[in-house]
C-alpha atoms as a PDB file:
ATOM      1  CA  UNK A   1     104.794  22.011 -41.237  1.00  0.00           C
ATOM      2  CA  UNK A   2     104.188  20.025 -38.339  1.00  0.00           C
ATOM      3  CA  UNK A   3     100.739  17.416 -39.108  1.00  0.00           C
ATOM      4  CA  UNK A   4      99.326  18.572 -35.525  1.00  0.00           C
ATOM      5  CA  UNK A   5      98.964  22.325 -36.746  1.00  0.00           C
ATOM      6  CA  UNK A   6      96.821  21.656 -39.532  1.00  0.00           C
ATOM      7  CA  UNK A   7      93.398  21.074 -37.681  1.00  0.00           C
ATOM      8  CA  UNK A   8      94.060  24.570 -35.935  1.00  0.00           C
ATOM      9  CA  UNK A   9      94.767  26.151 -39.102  1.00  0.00           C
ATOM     10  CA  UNK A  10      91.978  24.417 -40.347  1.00  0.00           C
ATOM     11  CA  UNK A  11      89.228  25.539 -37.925  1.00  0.00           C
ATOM     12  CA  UNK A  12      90.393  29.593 -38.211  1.00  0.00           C
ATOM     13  CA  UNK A  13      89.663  29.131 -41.823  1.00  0.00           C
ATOM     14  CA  UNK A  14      86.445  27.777 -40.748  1.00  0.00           C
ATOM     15  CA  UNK A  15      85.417  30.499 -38.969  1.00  0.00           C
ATOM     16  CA  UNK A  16      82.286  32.924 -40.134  1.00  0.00           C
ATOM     17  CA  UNK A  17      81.353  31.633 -43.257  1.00  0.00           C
ATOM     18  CA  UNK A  18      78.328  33.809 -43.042  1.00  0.00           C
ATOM     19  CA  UNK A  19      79.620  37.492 -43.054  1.00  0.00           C
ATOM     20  CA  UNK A  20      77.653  40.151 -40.717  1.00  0.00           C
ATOM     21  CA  UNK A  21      78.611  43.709 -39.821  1.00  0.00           C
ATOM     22  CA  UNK A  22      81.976  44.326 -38.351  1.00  0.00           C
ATOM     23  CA  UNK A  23      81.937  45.776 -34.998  1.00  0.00           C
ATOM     24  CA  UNK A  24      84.469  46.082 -31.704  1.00  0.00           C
ATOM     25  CA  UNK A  25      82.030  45.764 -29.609  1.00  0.00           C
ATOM     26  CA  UNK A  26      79.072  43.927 -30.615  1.00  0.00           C
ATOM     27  CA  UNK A  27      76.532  46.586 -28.171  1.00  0.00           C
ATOM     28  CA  UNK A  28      77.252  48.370 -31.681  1.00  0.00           C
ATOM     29  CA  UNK A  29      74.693  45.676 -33.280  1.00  0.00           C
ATOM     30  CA  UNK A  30      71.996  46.795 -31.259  1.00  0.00           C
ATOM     31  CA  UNK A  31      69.293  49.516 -32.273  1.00  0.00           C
ATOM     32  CA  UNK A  32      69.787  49.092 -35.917  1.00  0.00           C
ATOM     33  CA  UNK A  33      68.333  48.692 -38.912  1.00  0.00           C
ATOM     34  CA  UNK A  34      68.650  46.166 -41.615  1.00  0.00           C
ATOM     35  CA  UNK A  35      69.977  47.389 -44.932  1.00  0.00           C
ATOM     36  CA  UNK A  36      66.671  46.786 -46.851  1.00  0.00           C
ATOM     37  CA  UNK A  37      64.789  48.765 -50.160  1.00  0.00           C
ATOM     38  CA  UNK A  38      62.274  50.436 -47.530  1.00  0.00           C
ATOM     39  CA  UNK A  39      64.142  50.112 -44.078  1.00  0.00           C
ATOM     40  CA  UNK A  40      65.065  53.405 -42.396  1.00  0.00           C
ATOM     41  CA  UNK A  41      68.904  53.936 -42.026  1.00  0.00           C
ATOM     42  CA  UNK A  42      68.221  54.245 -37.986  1.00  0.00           C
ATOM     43  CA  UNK A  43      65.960  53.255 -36.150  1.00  0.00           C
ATOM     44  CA  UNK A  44      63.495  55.877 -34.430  1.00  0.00           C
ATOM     45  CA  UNK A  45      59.973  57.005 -33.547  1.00  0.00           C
ATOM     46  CA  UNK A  46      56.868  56.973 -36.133  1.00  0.00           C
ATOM     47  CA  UNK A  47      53.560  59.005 -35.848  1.00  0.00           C
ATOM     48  CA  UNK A  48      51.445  56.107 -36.157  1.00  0.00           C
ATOM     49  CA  UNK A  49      52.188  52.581 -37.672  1.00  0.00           C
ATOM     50  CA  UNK A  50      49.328  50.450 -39.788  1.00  0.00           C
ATOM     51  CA  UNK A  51      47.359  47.849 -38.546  1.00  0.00           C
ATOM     52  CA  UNK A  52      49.654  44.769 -37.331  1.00  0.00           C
ATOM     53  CA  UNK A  53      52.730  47.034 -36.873  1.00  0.00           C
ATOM     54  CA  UNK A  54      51.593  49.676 -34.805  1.00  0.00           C
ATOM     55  CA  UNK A  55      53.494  48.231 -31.284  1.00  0.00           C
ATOM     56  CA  UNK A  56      56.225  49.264 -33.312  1.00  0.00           C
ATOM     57  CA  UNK A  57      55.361  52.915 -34.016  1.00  0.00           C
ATOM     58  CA  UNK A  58      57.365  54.816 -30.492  1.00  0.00           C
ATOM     59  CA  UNK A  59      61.125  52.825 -32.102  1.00  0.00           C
ATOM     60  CA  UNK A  60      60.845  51.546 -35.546  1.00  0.00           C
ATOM     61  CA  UNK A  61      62.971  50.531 -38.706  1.00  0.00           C
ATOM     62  CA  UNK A  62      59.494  50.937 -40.869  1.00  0.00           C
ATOM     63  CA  UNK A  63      57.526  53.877 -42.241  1.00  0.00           C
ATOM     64  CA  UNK A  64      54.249  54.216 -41.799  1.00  0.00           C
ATOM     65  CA  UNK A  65      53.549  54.503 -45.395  1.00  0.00           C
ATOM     66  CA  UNK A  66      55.808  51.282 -45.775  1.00  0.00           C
ATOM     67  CA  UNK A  67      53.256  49.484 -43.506  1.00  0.00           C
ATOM     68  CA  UNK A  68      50.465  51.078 -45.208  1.00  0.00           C
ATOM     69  CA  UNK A  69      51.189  49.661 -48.667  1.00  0.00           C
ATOM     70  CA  UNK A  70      51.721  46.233 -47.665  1.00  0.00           C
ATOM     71  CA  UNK A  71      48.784  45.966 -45.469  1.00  0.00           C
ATOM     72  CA  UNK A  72      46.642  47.213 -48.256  1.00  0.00           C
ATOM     73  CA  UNK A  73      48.676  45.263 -51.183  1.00  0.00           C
ATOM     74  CA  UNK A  74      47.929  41.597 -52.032  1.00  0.00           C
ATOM     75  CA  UNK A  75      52.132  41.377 -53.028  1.00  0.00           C
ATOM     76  CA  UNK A  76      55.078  42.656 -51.272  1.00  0.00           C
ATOM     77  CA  UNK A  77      58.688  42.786 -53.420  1.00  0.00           C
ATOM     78  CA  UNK A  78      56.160  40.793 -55.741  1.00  0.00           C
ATOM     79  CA  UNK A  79      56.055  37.646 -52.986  1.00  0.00           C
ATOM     80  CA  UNK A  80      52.235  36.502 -53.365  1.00  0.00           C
ATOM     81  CA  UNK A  81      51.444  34.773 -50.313  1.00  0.00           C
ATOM     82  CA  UNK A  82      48.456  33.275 -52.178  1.00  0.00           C
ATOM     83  CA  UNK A  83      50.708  31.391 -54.608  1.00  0.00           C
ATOM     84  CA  UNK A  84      48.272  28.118 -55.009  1.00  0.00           C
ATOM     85  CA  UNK A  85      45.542  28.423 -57.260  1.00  0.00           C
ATOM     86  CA  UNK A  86      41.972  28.477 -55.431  1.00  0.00           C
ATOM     87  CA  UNK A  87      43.687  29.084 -52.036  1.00  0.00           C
ATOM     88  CA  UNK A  88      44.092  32.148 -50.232  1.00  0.00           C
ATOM     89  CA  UNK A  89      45.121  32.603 -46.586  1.00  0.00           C
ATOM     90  CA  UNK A  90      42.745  32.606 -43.887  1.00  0.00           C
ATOM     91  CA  UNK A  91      42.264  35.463 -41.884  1.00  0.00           C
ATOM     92  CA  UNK A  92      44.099  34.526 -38.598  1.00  0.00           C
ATOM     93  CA  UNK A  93      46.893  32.833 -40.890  1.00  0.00           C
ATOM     94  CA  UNK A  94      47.462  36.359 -42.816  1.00  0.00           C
ATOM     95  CA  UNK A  95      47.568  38.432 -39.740  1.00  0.00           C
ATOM     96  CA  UNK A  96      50.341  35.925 -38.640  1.00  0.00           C
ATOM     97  CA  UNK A  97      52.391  36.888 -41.800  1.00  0.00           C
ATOM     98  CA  UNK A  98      51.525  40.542 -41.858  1.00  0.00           C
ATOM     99  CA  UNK A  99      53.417  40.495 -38.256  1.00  0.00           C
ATOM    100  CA  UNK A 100      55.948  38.555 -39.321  1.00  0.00           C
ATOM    101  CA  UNK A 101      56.425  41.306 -42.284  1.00  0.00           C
ATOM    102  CA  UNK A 102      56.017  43.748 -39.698  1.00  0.00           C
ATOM    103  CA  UNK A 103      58.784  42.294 -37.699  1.00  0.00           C
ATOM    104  CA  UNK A 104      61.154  42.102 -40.684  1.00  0.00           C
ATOM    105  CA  UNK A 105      60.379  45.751 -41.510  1.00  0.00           C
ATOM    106  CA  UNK A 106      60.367  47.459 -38.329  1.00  0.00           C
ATOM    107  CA  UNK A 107      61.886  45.403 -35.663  1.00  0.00           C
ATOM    108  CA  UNK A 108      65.105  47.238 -34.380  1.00  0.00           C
ATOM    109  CA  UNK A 109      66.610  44.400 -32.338  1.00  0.00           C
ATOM    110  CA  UNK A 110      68.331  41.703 -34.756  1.00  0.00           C
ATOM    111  CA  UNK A 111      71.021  43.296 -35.571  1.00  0.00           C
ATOM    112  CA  UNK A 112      73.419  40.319 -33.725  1.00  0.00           C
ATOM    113  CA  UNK A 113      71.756  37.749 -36.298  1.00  0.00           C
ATOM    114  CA  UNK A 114      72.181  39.907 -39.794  1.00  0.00           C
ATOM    115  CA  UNK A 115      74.431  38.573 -42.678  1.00  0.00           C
ATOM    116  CA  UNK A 116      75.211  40.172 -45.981  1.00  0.00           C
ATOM    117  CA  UNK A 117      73.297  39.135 -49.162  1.00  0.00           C
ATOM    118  CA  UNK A 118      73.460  40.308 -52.571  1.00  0.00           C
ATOM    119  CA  UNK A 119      69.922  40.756 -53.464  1.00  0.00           C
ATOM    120  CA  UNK A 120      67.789  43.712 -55.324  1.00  0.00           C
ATOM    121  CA  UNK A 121      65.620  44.201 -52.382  1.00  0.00           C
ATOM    122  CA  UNK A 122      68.325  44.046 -49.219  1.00  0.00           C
ATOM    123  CA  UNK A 123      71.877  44.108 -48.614  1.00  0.00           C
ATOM    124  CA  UNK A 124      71.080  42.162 -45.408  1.00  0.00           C
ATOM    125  CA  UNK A 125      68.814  39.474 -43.661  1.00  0.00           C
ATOM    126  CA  UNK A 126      68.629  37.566 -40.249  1.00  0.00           C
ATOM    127  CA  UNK A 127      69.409  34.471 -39.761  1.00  0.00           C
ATOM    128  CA  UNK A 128      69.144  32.351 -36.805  1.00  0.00           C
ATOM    129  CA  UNK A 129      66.940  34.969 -34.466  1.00  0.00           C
ATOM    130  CA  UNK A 130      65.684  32.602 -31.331  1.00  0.00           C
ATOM    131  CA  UNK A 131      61.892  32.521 -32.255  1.00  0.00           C
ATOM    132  CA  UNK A 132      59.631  31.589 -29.074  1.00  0.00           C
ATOM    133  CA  UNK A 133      58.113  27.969 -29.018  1.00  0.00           C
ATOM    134  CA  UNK A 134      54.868  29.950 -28.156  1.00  0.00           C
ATOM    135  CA  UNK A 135      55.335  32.178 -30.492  1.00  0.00           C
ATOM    136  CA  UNK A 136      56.021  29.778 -33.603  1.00  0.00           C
ATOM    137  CA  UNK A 137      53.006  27.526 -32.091  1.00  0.00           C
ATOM    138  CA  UNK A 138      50.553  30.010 -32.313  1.00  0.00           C
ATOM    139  CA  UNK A 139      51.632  30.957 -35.932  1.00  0.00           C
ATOM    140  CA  UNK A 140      51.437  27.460 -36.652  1.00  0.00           C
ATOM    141  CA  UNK A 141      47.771  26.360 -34.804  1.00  0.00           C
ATOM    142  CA  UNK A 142      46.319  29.442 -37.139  1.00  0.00           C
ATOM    143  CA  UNK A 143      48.135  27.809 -40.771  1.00  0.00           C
ATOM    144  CA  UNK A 144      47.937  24.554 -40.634  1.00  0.00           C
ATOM    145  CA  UNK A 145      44.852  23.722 -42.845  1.00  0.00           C
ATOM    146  CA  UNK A 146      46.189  26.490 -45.274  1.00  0.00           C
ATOM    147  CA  UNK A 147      47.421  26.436 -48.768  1.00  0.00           C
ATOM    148  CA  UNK A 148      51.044  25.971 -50.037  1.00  0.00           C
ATOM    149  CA  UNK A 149      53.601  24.704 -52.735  1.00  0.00           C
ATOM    150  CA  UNK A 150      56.836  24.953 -50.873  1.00  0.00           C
ATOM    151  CA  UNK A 151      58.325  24.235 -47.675  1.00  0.00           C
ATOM    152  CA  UNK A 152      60.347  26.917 -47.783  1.00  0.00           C
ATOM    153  CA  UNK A 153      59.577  30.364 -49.373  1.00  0.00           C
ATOM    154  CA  UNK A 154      62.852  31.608 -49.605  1.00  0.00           C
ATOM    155  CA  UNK A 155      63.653  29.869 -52.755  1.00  0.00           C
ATOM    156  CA  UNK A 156      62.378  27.421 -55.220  1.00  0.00           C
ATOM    157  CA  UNK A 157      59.428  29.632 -56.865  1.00  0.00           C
ATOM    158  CA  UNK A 158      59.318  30.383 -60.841  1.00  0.00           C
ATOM    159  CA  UNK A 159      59.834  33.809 -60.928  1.00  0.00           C
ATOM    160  CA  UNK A 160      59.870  34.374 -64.845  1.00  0.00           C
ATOM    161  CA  UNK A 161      56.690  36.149 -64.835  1.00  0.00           C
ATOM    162  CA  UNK A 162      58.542  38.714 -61.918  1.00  0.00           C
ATOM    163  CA  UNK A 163      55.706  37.345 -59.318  1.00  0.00           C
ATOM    164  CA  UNK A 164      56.509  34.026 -57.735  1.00  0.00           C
ATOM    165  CA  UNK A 165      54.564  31.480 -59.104  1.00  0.00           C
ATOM    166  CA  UNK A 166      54.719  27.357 -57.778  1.00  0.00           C
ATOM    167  CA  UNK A 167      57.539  25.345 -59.689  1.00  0.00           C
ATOM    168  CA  UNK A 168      55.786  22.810 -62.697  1.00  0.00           C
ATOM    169  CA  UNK A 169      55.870  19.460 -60.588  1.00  0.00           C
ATOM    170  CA  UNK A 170      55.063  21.219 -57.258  1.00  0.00           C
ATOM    171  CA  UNK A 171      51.932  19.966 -55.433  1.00  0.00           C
ATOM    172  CA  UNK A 172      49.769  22.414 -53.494  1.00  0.00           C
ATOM    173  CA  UNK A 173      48.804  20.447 -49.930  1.00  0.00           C
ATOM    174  CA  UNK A 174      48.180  21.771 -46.380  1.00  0.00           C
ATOM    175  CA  UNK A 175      50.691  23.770 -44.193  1.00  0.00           C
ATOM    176  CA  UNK A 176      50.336  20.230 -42.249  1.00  0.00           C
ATOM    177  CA  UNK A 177      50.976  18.113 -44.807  1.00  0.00           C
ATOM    178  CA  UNK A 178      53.629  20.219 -46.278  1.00  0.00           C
ATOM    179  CA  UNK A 179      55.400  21.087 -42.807  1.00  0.00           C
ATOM    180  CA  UNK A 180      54.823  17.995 -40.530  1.00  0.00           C
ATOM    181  CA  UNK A 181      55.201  20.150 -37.488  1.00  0.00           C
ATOM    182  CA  UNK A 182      55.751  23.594 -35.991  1.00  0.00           C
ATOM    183  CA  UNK A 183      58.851  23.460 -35.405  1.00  0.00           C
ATOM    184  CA  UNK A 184      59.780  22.451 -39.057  1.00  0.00           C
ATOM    185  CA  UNK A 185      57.577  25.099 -40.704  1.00  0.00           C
ATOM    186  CA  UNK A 186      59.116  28.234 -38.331  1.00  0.00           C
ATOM    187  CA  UNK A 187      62.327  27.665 -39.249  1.00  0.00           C
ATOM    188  CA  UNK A 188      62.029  26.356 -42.733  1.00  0.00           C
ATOM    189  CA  UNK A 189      59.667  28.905 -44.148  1.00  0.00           C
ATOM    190  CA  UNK A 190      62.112  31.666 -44.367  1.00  0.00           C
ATOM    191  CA  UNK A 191      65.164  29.722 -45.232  1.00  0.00           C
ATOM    192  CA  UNK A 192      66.615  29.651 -41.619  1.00  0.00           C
ATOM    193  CA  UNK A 193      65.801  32.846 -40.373  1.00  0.00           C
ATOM    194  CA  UNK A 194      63.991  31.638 -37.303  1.00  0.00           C
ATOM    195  CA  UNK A 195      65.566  28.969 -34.926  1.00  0.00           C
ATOM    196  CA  UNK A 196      62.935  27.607 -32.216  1.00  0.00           C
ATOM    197  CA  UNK A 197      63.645  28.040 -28.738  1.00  0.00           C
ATOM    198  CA  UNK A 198      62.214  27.165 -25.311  1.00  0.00           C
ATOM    199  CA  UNK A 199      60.624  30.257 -23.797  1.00  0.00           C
ATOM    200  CA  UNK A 200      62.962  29.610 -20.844  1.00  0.00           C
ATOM    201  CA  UNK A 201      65.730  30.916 -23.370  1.00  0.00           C
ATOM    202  CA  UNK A 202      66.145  34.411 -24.413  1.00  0.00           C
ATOM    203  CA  UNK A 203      63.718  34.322 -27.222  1.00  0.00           C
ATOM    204  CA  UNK A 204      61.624  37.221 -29.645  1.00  0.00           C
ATOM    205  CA  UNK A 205      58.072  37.243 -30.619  1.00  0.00           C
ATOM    206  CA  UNK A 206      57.119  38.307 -33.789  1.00  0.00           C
ATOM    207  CA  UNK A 207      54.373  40.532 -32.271  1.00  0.00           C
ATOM    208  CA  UNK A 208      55.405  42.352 -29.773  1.00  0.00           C
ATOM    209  CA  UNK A 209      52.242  43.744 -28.267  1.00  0.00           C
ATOM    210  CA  UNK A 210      50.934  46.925 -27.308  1.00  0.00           C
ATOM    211  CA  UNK A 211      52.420  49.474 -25.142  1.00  0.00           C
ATOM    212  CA  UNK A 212      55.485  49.039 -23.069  1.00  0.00           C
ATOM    213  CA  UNK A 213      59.300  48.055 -24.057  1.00  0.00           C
ATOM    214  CA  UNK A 214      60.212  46.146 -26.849  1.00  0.00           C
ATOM    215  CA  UNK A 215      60.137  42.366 -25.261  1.00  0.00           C
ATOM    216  CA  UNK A 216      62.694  41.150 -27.782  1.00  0.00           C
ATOM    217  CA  UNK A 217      65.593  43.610 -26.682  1.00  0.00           C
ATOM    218  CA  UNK A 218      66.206  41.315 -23.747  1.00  0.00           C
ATOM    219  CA  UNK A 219      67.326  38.329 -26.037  1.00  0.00           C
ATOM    220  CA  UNK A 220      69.322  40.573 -28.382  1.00  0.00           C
ATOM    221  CA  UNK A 221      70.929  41.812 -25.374  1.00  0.00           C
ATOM    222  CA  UNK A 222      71.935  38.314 -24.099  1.00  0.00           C
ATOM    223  CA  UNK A 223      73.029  37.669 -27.581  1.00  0.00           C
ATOM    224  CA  UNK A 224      75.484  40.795 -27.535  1.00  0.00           C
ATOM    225  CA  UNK A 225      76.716  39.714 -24.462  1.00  0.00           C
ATOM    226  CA  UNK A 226      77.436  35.975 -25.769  1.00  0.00           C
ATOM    227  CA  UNK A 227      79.267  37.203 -28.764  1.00  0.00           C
ATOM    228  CA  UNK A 228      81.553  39.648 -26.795  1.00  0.00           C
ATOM    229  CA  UNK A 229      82.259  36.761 -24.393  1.00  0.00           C
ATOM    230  CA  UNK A 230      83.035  34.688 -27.993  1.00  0.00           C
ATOM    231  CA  UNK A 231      84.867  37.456 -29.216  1.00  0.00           C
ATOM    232  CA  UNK A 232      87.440  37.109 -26.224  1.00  0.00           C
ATOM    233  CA  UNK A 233      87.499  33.529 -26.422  1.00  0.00           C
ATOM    234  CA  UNK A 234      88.562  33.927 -30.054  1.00  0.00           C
ATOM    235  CA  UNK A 235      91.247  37.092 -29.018  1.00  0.00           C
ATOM    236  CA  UNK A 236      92.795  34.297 -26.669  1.00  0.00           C
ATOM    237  CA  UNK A 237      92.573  31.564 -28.621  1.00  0.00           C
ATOM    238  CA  UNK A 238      94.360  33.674 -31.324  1.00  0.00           C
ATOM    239  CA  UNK A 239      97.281  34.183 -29.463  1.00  0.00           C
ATOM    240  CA  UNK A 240      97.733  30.727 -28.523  1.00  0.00           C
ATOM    241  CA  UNK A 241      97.984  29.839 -31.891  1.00  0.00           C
ATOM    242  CA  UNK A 242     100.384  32.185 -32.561  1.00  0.00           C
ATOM    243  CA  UNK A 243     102.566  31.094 -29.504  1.00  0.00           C
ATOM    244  CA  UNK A 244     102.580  27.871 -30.592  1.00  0.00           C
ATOM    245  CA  UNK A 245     102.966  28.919 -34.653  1.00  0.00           C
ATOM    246  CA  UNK A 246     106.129  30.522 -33.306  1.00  0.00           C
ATOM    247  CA  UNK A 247     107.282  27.559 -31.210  1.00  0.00           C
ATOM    248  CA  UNK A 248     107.120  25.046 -34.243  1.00  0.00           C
ATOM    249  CA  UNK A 249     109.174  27.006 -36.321  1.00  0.00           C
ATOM    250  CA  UNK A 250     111.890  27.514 -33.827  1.00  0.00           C
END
């Protein structure tokens, strides 16, 4: 085989390493609902919503028992946010991570960034969903003088006793200390699920506010559009490297 088709071949193999759900059209990503242990199947109205997650409660992927228990609960899935000893969260930091766990349960728009895991809790997560610089600043300004082991709570924890506990020869220091800065602690401290944008961009916020639409459909939106517009670019592409598959071997 010719030497110049093996960087093509090589970039199709390349090509979605991280596996999301199939779709012709990728408008079929929007209104959904992650494939989680207490997510609804589809997304849809709720009488009332607890606390932190009620802006969610006219179009929501959460229950409002869901958002009861883990309002109320000092674990959820067994995660203990007040994993170092003699620390717990401060009150504006915790509100911060209920909405973030309210966004995670309820929010129907980030369907465009979900990949498959194999986990006990979810078949699914987001990776990648355009968080606004705002947004991750304010989160941020109301953690940094609070408690933690890990930069980044998606792994590393001893779990042996089934609630995560800090590893042996972790140290407990700051959010500031541990982080640096707010861009670093946004997207590190879910393994990559957030990605820190300009609020020029097409961006979400992890609490949406009361009354009125959803902001963050807008940037799923313009996400749906870019991956149809990739999805053609790919279709094309294809079929040049066919062509030219087809040439070589003539």
């Amino acid at each position: 085989m010719h030497n110049f088709l093996l960087p093509i071949i090589c970039l199709c193999l390349s090509v979605g390493i991280l596996h999301g759900r199939d779709y012709e059209d990728a408008n079929e990503l929007l209104d959904v609902c992650l494939k989680g242990k207490y997510h609804k199947s589809v997304p849809g109205p709720e009488s009332d919503l607890f606390e932190q997650c009620k802006p969610w409660k006219d179009y929501s992927c959460c229950t409002e028992n869901t958002t009861a228990e883990f309002h109320q609960s000092p674990t959820w899935h067994n995660f203990d946010w007040n994993h170092c000893e003699g620390h717990t969260l401060s009150e504006k930091c915790n509100t911060h991570f209920m909405q973030d766990l309210c966004f995670y349960e309820c929010e129907t728009n980030v369907g465009p960034w979900m990949v498959d895991v194999d986990m006990n809790i979810r078949d699914e997560r987001f990776v990648g969903v355009p968080l606004c610089e705002s947004e991750c600043n304010k989160w941020w300004n109301d953690c940094t003088e609070d408690y933690t082991c890990l930069d980044n709570w998606g792994k590393g924890f001893n779990w042996t006793t089934g609630t995560n506990e800090c590893p042996t020869d972790s140290v407990c220091e700051t959010f500031k200390t541990k982080f640096e800065t707010a861009k670093k602690f946004c997207e590190q401290i879910w393994d990559g699920s957030y990605v820190v944008v300009p609020d020029t961009e097409p961006c979400m916020k992890i609490y949406i506010g009361d009354g009125g639409d959803n902001p963050n459909r807008k940037a799923a939106e313009a996400k749906v559009e870019e991956m149809n517009g990739a999805k053609a670019t790919v279709a094309v592409f294809s079929s040049t490297i066919i062509l030219v598959l087809l040439t070589a071997m003539l």
